[in-house]
C-alpha atoms as a PDB file:
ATOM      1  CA  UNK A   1      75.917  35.770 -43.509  1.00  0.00           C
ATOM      2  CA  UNK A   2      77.412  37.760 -46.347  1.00  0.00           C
ATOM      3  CA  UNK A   3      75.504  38.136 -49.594  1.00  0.00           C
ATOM      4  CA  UNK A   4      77.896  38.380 -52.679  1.00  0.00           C
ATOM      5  CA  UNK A   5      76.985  41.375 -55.070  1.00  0.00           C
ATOM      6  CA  UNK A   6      76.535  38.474 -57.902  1.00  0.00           C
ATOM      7  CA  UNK A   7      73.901  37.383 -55.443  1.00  0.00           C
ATOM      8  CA  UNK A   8      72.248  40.807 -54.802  1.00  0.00           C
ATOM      9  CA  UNK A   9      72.110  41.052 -58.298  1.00  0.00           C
ATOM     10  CA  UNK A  10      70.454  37.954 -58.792  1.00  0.00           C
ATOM     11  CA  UNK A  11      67.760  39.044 -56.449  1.00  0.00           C
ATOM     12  CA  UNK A  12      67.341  42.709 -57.597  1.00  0.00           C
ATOM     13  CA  UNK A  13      66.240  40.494 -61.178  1.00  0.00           C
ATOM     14  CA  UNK A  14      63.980  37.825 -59.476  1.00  0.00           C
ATOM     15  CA  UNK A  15      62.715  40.877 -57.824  1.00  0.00           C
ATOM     16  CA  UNK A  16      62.008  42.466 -61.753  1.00  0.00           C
ATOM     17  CA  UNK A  17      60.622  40.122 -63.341  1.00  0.00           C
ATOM     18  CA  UNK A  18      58.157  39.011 -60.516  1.00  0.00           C
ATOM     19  CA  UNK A  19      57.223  43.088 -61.193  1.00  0.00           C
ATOM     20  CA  UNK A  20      56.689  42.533 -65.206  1.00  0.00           C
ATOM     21  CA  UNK A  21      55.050  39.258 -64.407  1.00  0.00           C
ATOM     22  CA  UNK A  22      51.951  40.876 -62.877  1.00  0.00           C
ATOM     23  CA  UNK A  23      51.408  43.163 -65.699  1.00  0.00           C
ATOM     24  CA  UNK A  24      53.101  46.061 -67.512  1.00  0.00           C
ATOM     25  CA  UNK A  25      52.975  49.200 -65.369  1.00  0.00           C
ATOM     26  CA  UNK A  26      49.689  51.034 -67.537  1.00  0.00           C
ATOM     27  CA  UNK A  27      49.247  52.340 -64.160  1.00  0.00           C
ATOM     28  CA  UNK A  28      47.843  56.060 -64.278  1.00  0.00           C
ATOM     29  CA  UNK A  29      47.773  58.135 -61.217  1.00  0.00           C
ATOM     30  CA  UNK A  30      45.149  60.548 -60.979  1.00  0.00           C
ATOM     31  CA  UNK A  31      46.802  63.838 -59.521  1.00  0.00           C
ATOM     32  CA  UNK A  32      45.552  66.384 -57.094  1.00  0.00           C
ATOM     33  CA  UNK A  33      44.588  69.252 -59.143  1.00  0.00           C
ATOM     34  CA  UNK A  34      42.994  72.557 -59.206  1.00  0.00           C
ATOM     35  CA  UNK A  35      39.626  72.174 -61.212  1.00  0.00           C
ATOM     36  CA  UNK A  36      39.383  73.184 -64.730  1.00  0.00           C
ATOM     37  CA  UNK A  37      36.881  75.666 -66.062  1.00  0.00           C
ATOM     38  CA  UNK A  38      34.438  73.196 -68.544  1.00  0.00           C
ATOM     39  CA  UNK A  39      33.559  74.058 -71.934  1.00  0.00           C
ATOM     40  CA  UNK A  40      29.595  73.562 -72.124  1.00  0.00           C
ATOM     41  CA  UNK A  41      28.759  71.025 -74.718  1.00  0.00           C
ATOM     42  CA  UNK A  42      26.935  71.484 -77.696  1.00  0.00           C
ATOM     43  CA  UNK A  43      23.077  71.485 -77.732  1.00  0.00           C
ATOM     44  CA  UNK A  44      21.687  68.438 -79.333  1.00  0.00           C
ATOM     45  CA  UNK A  45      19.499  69.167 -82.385  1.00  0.00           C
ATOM     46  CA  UNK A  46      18.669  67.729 -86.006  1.00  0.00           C
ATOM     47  CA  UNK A  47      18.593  64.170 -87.245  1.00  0.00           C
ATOM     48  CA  UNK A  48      19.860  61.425 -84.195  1.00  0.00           C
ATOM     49  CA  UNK A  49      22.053  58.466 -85.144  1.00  0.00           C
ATOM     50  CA  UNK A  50      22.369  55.943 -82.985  1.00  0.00           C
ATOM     51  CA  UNK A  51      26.160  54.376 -82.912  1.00  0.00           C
ATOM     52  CA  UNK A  52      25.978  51.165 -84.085  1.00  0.00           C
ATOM     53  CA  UNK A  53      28.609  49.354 -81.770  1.00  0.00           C
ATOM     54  CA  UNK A  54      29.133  46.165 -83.932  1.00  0.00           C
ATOM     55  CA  UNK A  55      30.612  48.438 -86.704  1.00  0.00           C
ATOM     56  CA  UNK A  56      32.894  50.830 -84.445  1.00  0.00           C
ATOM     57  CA  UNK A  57      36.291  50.817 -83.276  1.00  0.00           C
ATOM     58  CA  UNK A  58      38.612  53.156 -80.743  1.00  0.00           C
ATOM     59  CA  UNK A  59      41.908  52.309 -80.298  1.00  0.00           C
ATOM     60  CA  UNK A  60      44.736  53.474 -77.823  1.00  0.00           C
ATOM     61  CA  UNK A  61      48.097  52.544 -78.479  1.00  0.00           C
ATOM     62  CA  UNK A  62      50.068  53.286 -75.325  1.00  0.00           C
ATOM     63  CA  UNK A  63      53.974  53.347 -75.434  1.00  0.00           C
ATOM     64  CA  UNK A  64      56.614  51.883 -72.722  1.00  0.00           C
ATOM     65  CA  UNK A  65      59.352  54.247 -71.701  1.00  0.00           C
ATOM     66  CA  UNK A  66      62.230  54.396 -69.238  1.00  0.00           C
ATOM     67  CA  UNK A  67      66.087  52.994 -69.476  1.00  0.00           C
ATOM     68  CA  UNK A  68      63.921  49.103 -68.539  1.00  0.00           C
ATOM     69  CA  UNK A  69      61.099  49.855 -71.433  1.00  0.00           C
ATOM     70  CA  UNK A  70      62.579  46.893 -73.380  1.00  0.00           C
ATOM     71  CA  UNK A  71      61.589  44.654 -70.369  1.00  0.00           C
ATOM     72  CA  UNK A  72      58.065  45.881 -70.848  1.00  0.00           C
ATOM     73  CA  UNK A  73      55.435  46.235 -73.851  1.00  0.00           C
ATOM     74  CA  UNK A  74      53.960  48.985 -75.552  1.00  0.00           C
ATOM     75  CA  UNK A  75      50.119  48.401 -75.134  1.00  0.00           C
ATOM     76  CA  UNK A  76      47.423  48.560 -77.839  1.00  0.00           C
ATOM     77  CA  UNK A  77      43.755  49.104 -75.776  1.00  0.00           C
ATOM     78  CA  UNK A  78      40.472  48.634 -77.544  1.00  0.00           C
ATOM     79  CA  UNK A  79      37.017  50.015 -76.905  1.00  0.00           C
ATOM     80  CA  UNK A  80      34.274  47.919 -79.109  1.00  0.00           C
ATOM     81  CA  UNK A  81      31.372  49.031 -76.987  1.00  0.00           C
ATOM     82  CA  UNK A  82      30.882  52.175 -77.912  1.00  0.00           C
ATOM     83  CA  UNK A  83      26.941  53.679 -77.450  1.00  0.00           C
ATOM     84  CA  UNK A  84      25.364  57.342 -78.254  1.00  0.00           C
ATOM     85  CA  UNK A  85      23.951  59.331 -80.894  1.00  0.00           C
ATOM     86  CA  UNK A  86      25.143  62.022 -83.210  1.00  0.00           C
ATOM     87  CA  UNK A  87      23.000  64.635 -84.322  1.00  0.00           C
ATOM     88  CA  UNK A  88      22.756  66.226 -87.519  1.00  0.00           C
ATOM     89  CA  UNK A  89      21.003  69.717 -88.178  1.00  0.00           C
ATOM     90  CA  UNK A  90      20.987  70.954 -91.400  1.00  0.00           C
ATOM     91  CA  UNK A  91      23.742  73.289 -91.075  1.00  0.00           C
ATOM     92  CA  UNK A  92      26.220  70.084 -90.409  1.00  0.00           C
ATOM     93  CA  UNK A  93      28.845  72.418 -88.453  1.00  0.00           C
ATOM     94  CA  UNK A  94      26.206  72.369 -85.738  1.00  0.00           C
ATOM     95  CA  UNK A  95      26.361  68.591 -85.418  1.00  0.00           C
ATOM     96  CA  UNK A  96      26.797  67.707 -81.941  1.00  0.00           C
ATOM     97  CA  UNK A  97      27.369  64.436 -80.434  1.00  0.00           C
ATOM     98  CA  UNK A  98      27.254  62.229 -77.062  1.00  0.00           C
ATOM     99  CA  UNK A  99      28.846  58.673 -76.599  1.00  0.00           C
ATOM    100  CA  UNK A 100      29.752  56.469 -73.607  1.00  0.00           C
ATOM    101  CA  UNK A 101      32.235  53.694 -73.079  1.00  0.00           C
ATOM    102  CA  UNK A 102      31.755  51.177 -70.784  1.00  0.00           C
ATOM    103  CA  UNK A 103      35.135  50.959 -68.858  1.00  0.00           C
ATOM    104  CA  UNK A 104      34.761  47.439 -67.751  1.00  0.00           C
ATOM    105  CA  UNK A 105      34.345  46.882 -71.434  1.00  0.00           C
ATOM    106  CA  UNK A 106      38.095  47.787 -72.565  1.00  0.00           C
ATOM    107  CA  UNK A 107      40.088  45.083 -73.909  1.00  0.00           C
ATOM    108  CA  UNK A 108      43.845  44.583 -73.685  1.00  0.00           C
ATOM    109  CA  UNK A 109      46.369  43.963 -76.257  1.00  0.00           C
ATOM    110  CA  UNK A 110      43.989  41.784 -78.306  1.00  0.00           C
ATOM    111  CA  UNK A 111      46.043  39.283 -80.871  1.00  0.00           C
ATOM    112  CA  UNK A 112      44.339  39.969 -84.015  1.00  0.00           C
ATOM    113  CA  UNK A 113      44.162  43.768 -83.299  1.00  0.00           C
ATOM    114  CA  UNK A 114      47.881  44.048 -82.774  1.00  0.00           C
ATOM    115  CA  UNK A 115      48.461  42.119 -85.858  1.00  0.00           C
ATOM    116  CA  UNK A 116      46.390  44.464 -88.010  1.00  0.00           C
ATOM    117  CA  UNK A 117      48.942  47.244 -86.555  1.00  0.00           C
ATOM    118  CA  UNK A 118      51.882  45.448 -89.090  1.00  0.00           C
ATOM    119  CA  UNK A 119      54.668  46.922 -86.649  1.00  0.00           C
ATOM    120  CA  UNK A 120      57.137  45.811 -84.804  1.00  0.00           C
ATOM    121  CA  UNK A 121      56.609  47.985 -82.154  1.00  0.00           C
ATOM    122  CA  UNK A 122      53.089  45.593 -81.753  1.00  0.00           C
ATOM    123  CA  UNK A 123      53.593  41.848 -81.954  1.00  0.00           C
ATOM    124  CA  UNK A 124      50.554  39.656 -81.563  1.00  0.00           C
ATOM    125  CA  UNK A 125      52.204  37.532 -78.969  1.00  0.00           C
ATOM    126  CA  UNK A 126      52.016  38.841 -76.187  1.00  0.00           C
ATOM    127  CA  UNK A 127      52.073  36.723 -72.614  1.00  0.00           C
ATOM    128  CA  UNK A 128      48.778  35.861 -71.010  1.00  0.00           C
ATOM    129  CA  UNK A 129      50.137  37.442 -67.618  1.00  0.00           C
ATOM    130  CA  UNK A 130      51.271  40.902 -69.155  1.00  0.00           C
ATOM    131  CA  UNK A 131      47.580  41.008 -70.763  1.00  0.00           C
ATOM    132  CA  UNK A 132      45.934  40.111 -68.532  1.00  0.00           C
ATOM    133  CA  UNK A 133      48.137  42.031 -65.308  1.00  0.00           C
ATOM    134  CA  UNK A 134      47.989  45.028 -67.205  1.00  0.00           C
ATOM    135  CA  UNK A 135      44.326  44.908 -67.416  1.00  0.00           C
ATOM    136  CA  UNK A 136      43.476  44.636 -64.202  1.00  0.00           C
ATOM    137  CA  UNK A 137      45.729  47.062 -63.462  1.00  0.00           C
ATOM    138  CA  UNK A 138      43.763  49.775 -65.789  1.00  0.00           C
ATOM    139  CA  UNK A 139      40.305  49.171 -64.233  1.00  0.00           C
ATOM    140  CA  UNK A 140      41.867  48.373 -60.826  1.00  0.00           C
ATOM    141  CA  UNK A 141      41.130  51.730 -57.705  1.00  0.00           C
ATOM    142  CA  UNK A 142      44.424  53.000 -58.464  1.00  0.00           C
ATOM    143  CA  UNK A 143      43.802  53.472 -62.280  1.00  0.00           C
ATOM    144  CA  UNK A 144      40.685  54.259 -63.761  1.00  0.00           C
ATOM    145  CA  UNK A 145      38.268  52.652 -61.246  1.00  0.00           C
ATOM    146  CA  UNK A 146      35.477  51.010 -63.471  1.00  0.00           C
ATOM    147  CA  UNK A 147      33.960  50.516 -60.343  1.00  0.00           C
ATOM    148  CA  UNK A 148      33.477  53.978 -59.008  1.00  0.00           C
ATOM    149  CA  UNK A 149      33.908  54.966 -62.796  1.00  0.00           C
ATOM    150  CA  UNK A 150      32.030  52.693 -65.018  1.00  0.00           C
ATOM    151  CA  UNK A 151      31.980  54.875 -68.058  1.00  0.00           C
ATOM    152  CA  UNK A 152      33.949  57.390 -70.027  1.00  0.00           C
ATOM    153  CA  UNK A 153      31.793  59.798 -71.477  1.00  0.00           C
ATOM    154  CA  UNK A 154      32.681  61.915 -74.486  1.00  0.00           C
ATOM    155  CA  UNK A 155      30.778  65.301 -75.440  1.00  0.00           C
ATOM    156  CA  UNK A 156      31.081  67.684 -78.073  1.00  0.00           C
ATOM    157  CA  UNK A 157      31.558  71.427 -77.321  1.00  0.00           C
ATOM    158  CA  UNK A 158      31.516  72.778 -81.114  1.00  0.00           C
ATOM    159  CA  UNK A 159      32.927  71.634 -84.527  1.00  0.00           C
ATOM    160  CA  UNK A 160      35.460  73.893 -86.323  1.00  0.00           C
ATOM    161  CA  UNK A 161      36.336  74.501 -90.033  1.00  0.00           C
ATOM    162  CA  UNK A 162      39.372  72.600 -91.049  1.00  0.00           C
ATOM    163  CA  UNK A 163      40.122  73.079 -94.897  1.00  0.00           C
ATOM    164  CA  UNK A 164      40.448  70.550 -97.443  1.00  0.00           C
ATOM    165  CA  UNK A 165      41.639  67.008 -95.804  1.00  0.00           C
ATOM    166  CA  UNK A 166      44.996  65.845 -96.871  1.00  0.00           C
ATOM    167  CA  UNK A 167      45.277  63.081 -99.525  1.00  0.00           C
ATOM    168  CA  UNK A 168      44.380  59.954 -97.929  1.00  0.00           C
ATOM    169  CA  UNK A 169      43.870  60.916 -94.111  1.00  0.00           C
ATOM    170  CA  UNK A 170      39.953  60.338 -94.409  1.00  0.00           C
ATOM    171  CA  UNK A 171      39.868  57.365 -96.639  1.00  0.00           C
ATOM    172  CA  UNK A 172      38.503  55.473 -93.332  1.00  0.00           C
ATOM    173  CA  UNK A 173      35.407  57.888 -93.267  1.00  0.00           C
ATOM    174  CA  UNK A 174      34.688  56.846 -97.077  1.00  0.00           C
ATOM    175  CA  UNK A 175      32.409  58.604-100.014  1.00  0.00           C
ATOM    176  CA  UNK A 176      32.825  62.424-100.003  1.00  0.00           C
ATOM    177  CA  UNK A 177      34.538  62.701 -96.668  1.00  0.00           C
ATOM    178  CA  UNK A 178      34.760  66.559 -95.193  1.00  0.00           C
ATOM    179  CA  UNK A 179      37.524  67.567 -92.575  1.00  0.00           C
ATOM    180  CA  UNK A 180      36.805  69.254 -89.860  1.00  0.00           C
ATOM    181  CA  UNK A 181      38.274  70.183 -85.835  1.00  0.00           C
ATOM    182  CA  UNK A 182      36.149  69.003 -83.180  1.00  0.00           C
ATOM    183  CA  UNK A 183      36.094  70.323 -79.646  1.00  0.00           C
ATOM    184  CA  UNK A 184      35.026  67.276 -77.674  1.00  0.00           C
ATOM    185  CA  UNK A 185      34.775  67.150 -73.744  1.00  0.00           C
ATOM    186  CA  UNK A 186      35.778  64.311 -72.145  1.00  0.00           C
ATOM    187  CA  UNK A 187      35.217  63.053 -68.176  1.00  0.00           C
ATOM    188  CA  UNK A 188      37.435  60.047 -67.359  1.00  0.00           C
ATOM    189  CA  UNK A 189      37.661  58.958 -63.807  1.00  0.00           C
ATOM    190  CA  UNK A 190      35.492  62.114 -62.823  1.00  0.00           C
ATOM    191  CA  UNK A 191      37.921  64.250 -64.949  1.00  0.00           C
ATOM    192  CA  UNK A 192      36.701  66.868 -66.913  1.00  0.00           C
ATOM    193  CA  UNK A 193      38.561  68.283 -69.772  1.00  0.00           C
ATOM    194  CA  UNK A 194      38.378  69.425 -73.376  1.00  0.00           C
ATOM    195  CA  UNK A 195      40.426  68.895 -76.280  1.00  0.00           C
ATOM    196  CA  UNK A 196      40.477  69.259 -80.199  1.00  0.00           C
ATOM    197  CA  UNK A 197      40.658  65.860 -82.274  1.00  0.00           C
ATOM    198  CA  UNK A 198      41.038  66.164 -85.880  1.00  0.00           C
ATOM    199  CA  UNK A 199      37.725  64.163 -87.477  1.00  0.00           C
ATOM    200  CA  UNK A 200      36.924  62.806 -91.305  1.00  0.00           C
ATOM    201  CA  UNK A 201      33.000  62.608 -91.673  1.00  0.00           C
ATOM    202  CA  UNK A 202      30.589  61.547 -94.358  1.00  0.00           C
ATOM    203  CA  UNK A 203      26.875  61.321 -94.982  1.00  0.00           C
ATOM    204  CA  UNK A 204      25.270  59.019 -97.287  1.00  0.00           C
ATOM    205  CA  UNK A 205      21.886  56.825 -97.456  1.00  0.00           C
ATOM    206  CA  UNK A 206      21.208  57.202 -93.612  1.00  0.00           C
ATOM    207  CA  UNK A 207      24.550  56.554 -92.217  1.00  0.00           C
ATOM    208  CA  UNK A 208      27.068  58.755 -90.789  1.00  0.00           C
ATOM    209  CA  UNK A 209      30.907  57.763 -90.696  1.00  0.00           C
ATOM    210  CA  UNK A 210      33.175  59.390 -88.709  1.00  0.00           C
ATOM    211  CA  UNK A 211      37.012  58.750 -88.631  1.00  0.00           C
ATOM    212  CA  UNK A 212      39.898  60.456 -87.216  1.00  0.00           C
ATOM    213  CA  UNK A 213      43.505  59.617 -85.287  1.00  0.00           C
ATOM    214  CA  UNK A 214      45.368  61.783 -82.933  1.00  0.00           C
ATOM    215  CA  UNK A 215      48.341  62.025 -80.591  1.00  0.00           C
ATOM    216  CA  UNK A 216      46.747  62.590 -76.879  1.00  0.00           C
ATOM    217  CA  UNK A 217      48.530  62.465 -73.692  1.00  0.00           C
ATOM    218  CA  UNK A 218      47.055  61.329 -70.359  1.00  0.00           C
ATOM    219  CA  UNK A 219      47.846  64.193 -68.921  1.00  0.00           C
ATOM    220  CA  UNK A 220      45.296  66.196 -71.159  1.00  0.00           C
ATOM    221  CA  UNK A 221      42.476  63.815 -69.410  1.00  0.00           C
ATOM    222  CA  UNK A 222      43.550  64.761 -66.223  1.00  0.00           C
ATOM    223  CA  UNK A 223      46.134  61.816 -65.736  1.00  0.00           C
ATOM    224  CA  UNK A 224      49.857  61.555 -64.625  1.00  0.00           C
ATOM    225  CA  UNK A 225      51.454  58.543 -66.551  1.00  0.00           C
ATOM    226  CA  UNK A 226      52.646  56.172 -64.069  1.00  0.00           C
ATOM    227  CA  UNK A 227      56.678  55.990 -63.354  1.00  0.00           C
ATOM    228  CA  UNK A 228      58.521  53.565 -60.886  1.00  0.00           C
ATOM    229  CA  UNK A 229      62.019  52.440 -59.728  1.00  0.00           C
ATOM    230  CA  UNK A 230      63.260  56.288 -60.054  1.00  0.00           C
ATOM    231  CA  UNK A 231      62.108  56.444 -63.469  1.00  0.00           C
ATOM    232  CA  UNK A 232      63.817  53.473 -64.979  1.00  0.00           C
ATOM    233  CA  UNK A 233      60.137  51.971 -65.357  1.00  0.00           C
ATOM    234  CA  UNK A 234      57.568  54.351 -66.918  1.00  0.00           C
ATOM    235  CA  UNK A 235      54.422  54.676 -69.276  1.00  0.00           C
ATOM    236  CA  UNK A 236      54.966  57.933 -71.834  1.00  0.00           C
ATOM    237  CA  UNK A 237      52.544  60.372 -71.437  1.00  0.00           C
ATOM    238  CA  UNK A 238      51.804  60.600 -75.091  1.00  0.00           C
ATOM    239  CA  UNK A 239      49.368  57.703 -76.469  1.00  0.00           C
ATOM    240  CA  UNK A 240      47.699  57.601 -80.429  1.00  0.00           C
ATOM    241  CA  UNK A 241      44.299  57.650 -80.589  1.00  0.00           C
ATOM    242  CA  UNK A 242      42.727  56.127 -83.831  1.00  0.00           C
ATOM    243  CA  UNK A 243      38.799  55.613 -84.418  1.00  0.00           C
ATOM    244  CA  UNK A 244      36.153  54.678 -86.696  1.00  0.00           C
ATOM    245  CA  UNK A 245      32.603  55.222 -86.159  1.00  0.00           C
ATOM    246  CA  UNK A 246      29.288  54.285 -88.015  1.00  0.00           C
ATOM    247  CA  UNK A 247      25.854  55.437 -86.895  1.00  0.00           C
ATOM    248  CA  UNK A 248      22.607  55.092 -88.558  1.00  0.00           C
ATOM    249  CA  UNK A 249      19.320  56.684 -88.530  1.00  0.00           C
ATOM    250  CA  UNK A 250      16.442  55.004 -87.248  1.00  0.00           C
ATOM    251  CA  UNK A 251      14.712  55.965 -90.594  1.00  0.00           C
ATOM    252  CA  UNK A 252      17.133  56.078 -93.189  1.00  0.00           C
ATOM    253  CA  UNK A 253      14.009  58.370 -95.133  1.00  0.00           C
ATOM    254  CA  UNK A 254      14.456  60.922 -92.533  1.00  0.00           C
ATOM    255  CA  UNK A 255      15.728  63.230 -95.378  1.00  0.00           C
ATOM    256  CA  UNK A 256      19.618  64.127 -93.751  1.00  0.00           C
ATOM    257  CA  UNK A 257      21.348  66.511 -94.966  1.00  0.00           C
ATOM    258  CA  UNK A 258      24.306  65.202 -97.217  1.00  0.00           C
END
């Protein structure tokens, strides 16, 4: 029997959407490559504050890409469970810090969250199945393997002078907010890398804020974004990487250094 190319078209789009309908490709392939020499983080030292996870936020936004990204969504993933301690000595630039996230813990393109982004590129309504087929696929063996891999554990190596923050990017951080560069290693999936994020901190009555937002691509964790269908079908490498982090001293009298 002949098929009619109206046909075969017909099925090449039942075929596509069946694709979407299981989840937007957030797929991440971990590559085989040679090891990386690893910074060795800081020693911990001074005043501890715990993380208090109730009043912390990390956000990914991860963009579509490919001649078919409008068939797909850009992706906004949310870490709430953040745990660890920062540590501050009295000479603050040797602050060091250690926190964990709970893989299983990530959330996916939550409603509200989006919302709060006030873009376009972000609206709240997105389908149950892309949420939810995305998600799986992000924890799933082929991704980042929560089982195998049931944490992503960030470290930092050293902090480094920055100048004078520009009007407005620490406002998050509050009070007297200081800029500085922080060196921060980072094992996802077994990975084991190092980069610089930008970070707004400030000190006051036993709390320490921390704030910052950064381009990052997967590939500087160790990851290949995921492509398909030659290409047409593809997650950009780059992602933004926004956070907000308050930790507290167990006794606020412990006389930190502000």
């Amino acid at each position: 029997m002949r098929v009619s190319a109206t046909c075969k078209l017909r099925l090449h789009g039942v075929a596509l959407l069946a694709l979407l309908l299981t989840g937007c490709p957030l797929q991440l392939r971990v590559p085989a490559a040679p090891p990386v020499a690893a910074e060795t983080p800081a020693p911990h030292e001074g005043v501890p504050y715990d993380i208090v996870a109730d009043e912390s936020l990390l956000t990914i936004r991860v963009y579509r890409g490919g001649t078919l990204a409008s068939a797909g969504h850009n992706h906004l993933i949310a870490a709430h469970a953040l745990t660890g301690t920062i540590y501050v000595p009295a000479d603050v630039m040797r602050t060091s810090f250690e926190a964990h996230i709970p893989v299983a813990s990530l959330t996916v393109d939550e409603a509200a969250l989006r919302a709060q982004e006030h873009s376009p590129d972000f609206p709240p309504d997105v389908p149950d199945t892309a949420r939810e087929g995305t998600r799986r696929n992000m924890l799933g063996e082929a991704l980042l393997d929560s089982e195998r891999n049931p944490q992503i554990a960030l470290r930092s190596v050293r902090l480094e002078s920055a100048g004078p923050p520009a009007a407005g990017t620490c406002r998050e951080a509050g009070g007297e907010a200081r800029a500085v560069r922080a060196r921060v290693q980072t094992t996802v999936r077994g990975q084991v890398r190092t980069i610089s994020v930008p970070v707004c901190y400030s000190l006051a009555a036993g709390t320490v804020t921390v704030s910052g937002e950064t381009p990052l691509r997967q590939s500087d964790l160790g990851l290949t974004p995921f492509s398909a269908l030659l290409g047409a079908l593809q997650v950009q490498d780059e992602m933004h990487v926004r956070f907000r982090l308050v930790a507290r001293a167990a006794d606020s009298r412990s006389g930190a250094p502000h």
